[in-house]
N, C-alpha and C. Protein backbone atom coordinates (compact mmCIF):
# COMPACT_ATOMS: atom_id res chain seq x y z
N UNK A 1 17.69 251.87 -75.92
CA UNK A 1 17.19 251.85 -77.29
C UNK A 1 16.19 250.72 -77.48
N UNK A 2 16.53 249.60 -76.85
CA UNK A 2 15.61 248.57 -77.08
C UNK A 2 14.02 248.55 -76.44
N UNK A 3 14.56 249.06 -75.24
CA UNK A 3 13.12 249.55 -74.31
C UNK A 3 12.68 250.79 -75.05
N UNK A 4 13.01 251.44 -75.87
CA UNK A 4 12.02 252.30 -76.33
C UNK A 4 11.29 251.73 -77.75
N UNK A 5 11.89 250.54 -78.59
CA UNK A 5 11.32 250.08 -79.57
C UNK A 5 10.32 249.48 -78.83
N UNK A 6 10.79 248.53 -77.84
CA UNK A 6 9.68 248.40 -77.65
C UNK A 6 8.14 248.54 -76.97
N UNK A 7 8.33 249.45 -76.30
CA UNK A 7 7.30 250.55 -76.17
C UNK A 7 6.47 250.94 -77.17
N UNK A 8 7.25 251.45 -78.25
CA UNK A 8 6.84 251.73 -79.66
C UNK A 8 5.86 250.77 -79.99
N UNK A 9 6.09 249.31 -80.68
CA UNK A 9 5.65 248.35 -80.72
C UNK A 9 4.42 248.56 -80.09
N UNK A 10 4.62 247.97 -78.80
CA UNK A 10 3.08 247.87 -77.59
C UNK A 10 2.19 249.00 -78.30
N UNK A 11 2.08 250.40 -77.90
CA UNK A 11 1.48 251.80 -78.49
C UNK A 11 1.21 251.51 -79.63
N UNK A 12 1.96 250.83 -80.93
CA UNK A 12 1.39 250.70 -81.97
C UNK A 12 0.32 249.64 -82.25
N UNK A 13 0.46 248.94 -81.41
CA UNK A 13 -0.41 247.46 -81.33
C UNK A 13 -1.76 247.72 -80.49
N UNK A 14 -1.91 248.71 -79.27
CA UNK A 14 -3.02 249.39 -78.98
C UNK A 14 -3.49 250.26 -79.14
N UNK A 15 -3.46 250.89 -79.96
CA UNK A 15 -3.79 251.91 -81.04
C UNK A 15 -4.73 251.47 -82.15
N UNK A 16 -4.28 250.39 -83.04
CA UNK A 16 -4.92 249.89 -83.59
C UNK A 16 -6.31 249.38 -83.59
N UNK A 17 -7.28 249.67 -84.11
CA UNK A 17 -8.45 250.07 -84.12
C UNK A 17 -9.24 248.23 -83.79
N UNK A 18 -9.65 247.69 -82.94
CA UNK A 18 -10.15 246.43 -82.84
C UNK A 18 -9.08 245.94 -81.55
N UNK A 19 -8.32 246.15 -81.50
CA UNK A 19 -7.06 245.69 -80.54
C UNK A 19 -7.18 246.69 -79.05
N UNK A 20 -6.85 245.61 -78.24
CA UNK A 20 -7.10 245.69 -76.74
C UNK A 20 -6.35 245.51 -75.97
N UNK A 21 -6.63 245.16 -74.52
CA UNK A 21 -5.72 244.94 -73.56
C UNK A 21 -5.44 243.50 -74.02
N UNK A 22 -6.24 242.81 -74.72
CA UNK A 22 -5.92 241.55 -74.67
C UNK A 22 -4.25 241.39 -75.69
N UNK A 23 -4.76 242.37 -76.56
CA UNK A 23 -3.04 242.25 -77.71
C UNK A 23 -2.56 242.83 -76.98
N UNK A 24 -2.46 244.00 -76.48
CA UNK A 24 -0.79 244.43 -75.38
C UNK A 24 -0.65 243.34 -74.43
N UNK A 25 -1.22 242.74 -73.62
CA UNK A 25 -1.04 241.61 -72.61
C UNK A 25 -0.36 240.50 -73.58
N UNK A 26 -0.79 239.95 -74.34
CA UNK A 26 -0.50 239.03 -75.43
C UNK A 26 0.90 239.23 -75.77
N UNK A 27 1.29 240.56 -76.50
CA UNK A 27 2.61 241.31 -77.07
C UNK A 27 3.49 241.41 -76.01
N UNK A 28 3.38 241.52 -74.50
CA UNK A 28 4.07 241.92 -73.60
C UNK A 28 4.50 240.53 -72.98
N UNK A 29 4.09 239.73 -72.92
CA UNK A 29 4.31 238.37 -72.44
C UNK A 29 4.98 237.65 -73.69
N UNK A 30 4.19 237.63 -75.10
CA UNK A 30 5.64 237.31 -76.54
C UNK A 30 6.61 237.87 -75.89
N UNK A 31 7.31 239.23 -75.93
CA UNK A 31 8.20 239.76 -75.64
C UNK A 31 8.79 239.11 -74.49
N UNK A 32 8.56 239.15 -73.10
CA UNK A 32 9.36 238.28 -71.98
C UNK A 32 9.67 237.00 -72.29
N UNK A 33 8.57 235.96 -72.87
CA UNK A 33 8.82 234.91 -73.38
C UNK A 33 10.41 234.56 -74.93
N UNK A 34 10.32 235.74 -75.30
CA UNK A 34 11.26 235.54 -76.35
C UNK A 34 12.60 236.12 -75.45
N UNK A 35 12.52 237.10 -74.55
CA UNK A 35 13.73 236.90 -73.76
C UNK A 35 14.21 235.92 -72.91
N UNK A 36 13.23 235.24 -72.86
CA UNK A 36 13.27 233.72 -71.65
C UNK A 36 14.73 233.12 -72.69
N UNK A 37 13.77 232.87 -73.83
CA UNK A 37 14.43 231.88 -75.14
C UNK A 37 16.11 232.17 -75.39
N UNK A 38 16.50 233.20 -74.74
CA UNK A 38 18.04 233.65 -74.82
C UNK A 38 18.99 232.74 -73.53
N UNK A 39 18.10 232.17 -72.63
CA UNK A 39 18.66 231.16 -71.32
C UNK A 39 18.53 230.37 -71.98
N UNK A 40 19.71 229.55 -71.00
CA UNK A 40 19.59 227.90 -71.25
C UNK A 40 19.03 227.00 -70.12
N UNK A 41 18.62 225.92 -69.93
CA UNK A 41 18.24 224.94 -69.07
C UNK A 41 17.25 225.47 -68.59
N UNK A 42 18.02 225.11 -66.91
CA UNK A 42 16.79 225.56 -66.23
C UNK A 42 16.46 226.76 -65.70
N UNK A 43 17.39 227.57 -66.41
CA UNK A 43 17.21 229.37 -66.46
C UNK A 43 16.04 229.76 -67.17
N UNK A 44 16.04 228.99 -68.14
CA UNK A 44 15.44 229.21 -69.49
C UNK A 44 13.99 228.63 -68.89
N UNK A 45 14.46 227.81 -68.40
CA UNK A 45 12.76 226.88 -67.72
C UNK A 45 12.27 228.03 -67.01
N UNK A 46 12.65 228.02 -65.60
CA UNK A 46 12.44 228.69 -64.79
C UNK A 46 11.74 230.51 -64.92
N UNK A 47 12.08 230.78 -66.34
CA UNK A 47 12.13 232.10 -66.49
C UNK A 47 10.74 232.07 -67.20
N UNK A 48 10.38 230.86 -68.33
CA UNK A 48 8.88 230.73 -69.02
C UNK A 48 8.14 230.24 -68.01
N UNK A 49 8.29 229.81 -67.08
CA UNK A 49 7.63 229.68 -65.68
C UNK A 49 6.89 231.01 -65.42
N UNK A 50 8.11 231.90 -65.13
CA UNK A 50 7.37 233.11 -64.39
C UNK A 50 6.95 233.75 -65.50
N UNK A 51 6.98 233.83 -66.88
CA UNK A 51 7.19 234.83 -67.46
C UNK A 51 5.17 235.24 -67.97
N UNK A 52 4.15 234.64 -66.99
CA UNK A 52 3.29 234.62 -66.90
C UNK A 52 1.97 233.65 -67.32
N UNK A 53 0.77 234.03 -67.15
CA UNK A 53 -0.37 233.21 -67.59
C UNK A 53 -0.91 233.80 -68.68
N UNK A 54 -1.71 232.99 -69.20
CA UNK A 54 -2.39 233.87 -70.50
C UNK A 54 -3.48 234.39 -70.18
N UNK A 55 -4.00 235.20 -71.09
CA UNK A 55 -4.73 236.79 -70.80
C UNK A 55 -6.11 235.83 -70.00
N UNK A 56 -6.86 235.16 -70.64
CA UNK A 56 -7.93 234.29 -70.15
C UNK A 56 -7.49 233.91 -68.33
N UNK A 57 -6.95 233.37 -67.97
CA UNK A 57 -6.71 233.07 -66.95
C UNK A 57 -6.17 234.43 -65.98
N UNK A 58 -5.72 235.26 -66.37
CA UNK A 58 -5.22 236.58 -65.74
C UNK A 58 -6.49 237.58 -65.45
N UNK A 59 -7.50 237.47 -66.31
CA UNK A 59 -8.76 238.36 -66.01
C UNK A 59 -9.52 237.37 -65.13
N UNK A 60 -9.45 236.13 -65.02
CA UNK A 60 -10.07 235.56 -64.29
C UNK A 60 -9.67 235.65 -62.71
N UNK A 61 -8.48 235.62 -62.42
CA UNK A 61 -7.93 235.95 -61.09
C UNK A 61 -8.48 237.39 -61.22
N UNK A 62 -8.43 238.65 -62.14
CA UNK A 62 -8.67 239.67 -61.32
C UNK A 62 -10.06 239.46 -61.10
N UNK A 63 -10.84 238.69 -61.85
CA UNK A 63 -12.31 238.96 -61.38
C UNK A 63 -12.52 238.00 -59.84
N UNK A 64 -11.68 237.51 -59.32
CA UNK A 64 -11.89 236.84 -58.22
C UNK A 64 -11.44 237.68 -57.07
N UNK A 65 -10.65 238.34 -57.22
CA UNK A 65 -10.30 239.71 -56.11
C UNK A 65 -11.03 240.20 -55.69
């Protein structure tokens, strides 16, 4: 149920007329990041660690590929 809200969400957020990969990338990383926030310590560390880079720095690695 939850994975389909939020699916929902994402689709509704790129849909929206002006909005891009940059808001689903943006929305999809909020989202992991706010599940990080449910750990503690260094779970919680460790997890906003991976839980990615921001969109600027992520198009920049792909343009270096």
């Amino acid at each position: 149920m939850k994975t389909i809200a939020i699916i929902s969400f994402v689709f509704a957020i790129a849909t929206i007329p002006g909005c891009g990969t940059r808001n689903l990338y943006d929305g999809l990383r909020f989202h992991q990041e706010m599940d990080c926030q449910k750990l503690q310590g260094a779970d919680r560390d460790e997890c906003l660690r991976k839980s990615g880079m921001g969109y600027d720095e992520y198009q920049r690695q792909l343009k270096e590929r």
